[in-house]
PDB file of N, CA and C in Angstrom:
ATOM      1  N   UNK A   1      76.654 106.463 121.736  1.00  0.00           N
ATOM      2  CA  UNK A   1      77.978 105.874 121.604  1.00  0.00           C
ATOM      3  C   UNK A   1      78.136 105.175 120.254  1.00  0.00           C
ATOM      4  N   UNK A   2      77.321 104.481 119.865  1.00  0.00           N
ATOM      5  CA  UNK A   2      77.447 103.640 118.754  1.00  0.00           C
ATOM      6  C   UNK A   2      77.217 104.772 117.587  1.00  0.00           C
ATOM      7  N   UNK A   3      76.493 105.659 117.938  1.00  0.00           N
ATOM      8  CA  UNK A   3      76.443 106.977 116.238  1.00  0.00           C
ATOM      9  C   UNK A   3      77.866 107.333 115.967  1.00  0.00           C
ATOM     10  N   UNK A   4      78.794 107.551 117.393  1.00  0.00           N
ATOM     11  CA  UNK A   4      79.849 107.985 117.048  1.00  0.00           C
ATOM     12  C   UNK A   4      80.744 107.557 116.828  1.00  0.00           C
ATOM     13  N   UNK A   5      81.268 105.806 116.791  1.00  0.00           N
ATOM     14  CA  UNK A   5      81.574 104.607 116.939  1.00  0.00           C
ATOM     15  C   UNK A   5      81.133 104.776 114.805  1.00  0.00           C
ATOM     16  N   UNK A   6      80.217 104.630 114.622  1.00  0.00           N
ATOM     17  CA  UNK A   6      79.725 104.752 112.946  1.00  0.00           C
ATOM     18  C   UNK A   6      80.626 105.897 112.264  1.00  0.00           C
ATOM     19  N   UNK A   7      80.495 106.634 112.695  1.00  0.00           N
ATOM     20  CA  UNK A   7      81.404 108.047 112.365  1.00  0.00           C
ATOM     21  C   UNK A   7      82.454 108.000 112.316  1.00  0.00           C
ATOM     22  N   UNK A   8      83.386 107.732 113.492  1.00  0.00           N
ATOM     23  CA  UNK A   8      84.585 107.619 113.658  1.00  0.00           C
ATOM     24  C   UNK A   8      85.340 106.138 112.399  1.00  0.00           C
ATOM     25  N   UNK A   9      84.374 105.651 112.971  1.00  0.00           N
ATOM     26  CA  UNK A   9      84.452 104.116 111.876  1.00  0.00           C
ATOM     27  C   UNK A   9      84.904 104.328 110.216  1.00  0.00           C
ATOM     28  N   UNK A  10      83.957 104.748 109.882  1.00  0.00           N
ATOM     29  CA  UNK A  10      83.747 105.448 108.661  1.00  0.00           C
ATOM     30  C   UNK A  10      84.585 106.148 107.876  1.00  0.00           C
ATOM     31  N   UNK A  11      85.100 107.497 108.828  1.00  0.00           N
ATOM     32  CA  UNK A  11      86.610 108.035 108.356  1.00  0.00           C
ATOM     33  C   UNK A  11      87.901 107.411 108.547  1.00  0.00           C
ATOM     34  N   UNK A  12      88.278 106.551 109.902  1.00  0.00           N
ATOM     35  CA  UNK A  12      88.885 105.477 109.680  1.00  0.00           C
ATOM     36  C   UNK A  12      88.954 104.509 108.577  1.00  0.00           C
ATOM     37  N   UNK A  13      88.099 104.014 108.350  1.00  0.00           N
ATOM     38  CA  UNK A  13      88.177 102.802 106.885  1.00  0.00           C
ATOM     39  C   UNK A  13      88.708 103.541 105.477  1.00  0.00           C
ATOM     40  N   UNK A  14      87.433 105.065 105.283  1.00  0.00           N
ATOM     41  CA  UNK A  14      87.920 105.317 104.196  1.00  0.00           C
ATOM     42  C   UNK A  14      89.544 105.865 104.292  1.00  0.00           C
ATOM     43  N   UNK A  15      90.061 106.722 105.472  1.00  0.00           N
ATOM     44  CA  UNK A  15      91.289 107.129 105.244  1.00  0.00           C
ATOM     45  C   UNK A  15      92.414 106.099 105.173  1.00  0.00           C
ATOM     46  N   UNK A  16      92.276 104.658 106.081  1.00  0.00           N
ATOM     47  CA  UNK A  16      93.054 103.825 105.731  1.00  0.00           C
ATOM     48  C   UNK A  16      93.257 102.789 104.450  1.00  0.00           C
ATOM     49  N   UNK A  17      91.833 102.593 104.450  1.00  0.00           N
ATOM     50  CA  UNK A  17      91.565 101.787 102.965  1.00  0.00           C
ATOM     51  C   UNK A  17      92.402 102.382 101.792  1.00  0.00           C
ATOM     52  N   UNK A  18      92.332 103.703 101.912  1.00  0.00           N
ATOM     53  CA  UNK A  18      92.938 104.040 100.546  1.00  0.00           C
ATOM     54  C   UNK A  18      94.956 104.194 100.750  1.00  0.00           C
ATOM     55  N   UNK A  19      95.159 103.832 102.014  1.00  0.00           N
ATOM     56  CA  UNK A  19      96.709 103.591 102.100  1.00  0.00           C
ATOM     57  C   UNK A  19      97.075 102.087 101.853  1.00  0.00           C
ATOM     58  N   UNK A  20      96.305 101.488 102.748  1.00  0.00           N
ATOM     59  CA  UNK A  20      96.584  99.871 103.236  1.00  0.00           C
ATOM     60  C   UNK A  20      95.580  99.198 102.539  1.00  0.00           C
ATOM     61  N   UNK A  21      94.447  99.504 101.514  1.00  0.00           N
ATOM     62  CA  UNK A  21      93.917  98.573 100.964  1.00  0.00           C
ATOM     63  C   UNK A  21      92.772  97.913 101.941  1.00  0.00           C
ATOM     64  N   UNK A  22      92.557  96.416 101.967  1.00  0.00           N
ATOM     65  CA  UNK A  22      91.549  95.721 103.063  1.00  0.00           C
ATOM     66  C   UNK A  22      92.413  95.684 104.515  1.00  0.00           C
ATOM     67  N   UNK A  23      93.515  95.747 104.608  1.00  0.00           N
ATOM     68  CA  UNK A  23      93.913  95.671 105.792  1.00  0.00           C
ATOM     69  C   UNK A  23      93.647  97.533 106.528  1.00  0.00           C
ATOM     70  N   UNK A  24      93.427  98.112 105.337  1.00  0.00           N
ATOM     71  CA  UNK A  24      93.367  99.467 106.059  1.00  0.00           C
ATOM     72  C   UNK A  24      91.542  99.815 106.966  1.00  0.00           C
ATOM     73  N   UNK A  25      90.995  98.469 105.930  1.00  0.00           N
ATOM     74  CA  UNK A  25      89.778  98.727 106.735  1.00  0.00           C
ATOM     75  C   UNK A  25      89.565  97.899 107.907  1.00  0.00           C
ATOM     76  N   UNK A  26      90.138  96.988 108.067  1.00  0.00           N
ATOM     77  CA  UNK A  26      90.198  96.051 109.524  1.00  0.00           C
ATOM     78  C   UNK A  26      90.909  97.552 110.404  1.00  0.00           C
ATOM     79  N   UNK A  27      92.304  97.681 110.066  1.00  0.00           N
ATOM     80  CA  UNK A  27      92.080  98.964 111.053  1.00  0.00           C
ATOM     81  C   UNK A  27      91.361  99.822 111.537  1.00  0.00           C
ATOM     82  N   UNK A  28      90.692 100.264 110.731  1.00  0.00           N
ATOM     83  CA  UNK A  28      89.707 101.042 110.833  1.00  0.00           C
ATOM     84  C   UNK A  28      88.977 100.408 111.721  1.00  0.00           C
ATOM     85  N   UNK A  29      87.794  99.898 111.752  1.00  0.00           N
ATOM     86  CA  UNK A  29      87.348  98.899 112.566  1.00  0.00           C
ATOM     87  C   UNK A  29      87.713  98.966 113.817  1.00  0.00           C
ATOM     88  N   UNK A  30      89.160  98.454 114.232  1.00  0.00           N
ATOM     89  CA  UNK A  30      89.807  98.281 115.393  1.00  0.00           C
ATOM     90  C   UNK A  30      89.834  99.571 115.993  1.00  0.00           C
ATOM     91  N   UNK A  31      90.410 100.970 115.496  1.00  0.00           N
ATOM     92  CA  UNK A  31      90.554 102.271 115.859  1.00  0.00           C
ATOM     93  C   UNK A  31      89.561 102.481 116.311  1.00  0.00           C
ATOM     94  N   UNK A  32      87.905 102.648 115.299  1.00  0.00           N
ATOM     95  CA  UNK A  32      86.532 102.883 115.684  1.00  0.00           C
ATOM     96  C   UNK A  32      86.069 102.505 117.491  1.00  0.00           C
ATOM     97  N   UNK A  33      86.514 100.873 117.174  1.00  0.00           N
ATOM     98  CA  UNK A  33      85.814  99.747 118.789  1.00  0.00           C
ATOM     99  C   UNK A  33      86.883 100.210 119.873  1.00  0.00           C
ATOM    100  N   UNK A  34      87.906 100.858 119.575  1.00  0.00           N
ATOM    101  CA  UNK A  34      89.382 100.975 120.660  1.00  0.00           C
ATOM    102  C   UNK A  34      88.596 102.743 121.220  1.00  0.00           C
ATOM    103  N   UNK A  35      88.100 103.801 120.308  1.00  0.00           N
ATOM    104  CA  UNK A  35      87.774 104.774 120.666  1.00  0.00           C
ATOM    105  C   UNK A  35      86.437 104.820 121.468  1.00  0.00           C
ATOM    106  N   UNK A  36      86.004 103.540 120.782  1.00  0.00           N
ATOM    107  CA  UNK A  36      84.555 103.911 121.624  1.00  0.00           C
ATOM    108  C   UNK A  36      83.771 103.096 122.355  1.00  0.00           C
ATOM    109  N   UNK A  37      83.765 101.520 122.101  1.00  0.00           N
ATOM    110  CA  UNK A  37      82.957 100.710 122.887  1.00  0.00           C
ATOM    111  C   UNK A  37      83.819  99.874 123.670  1.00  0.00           C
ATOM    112  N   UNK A  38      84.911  99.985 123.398  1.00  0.00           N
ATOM    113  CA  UNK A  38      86.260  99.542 123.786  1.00  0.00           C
ATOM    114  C   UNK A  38      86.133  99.943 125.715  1.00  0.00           C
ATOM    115  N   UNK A  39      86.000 101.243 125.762  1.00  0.00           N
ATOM    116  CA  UNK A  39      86.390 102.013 126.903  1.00  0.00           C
ATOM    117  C   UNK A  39      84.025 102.360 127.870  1.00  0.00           C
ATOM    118  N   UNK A  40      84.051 102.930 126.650  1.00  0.00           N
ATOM    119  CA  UNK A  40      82.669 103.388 126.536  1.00  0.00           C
ATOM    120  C   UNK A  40      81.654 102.456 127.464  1.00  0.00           C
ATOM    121  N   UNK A  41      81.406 101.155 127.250  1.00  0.00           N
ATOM    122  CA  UNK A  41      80.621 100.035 127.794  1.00  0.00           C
ATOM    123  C   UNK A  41      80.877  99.885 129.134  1.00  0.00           C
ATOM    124  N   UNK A  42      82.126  99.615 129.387  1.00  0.00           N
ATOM    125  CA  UNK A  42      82.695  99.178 130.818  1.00  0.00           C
ATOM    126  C   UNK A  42      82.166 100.568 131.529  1.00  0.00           C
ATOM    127  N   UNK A  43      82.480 101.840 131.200  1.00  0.00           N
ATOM    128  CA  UNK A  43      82.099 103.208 131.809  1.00  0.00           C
ATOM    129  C   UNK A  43      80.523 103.559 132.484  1.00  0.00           C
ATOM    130  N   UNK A  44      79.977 103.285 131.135  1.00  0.00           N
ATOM    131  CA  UNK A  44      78.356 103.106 131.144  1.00  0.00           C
ATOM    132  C   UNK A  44      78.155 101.613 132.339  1.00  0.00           C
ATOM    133  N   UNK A  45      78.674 100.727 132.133  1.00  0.00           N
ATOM    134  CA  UNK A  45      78.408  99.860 133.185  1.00  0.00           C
ATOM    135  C   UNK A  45      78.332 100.020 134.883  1.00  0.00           C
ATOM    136  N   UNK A  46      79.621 100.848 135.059  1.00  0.00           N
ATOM    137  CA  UNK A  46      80.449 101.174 136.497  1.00  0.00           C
ATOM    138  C   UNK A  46      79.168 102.214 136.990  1.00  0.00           C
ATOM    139  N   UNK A  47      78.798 103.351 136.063  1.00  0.00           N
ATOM    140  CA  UNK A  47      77.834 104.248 136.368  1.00  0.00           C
ATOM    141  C   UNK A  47      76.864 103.776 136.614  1.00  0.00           C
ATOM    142  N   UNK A  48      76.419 103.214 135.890  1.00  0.00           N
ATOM    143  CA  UNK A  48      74.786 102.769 136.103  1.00  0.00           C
ATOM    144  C   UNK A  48      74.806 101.778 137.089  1.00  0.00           C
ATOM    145  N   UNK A  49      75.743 101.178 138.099  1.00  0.00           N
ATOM    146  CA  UNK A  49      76.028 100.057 139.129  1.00  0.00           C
ATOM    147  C   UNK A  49      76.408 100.938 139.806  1.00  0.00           C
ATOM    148  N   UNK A  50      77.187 101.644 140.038  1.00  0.00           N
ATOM    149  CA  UNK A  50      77.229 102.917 140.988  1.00  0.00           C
ATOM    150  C   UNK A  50      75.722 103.622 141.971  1.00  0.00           C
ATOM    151  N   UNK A  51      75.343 103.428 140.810  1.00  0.00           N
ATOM    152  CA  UNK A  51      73.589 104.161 141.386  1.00  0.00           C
ATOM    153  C   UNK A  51      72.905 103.296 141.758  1.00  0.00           C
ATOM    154  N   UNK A  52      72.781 102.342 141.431  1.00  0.00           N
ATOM    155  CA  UNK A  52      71.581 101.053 142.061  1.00  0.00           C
ATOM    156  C   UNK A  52      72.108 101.291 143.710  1.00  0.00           C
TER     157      UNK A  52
END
């Protein structure tokens, strides 16, 4: 989760950075954690409590 969270991150910052400057990389950021650990954690949580 987090490799792809880096990835996603990554093309986010650079594609916004170069519209919006530093605010394009806080987006970025936000887009990255909203696609992936955002949703991702709670999921991985429910599953793995599911099975115990």
């Amino acid at each position: 989760l987090v490799p792809l969270q880096a990835i996603i991150g990554g093309i986010a910052q650079w594609y916004f950075s170069s519209t919006l400057g530093i605010s394009g990389v806080l987006l970025g950021l936000i887009i990255s954690f909203a696609l992936t650990v955002f949703w991702g954690l709670p999921l991985t949580y429910l599953i793995k409590a599911n099975k115990g």
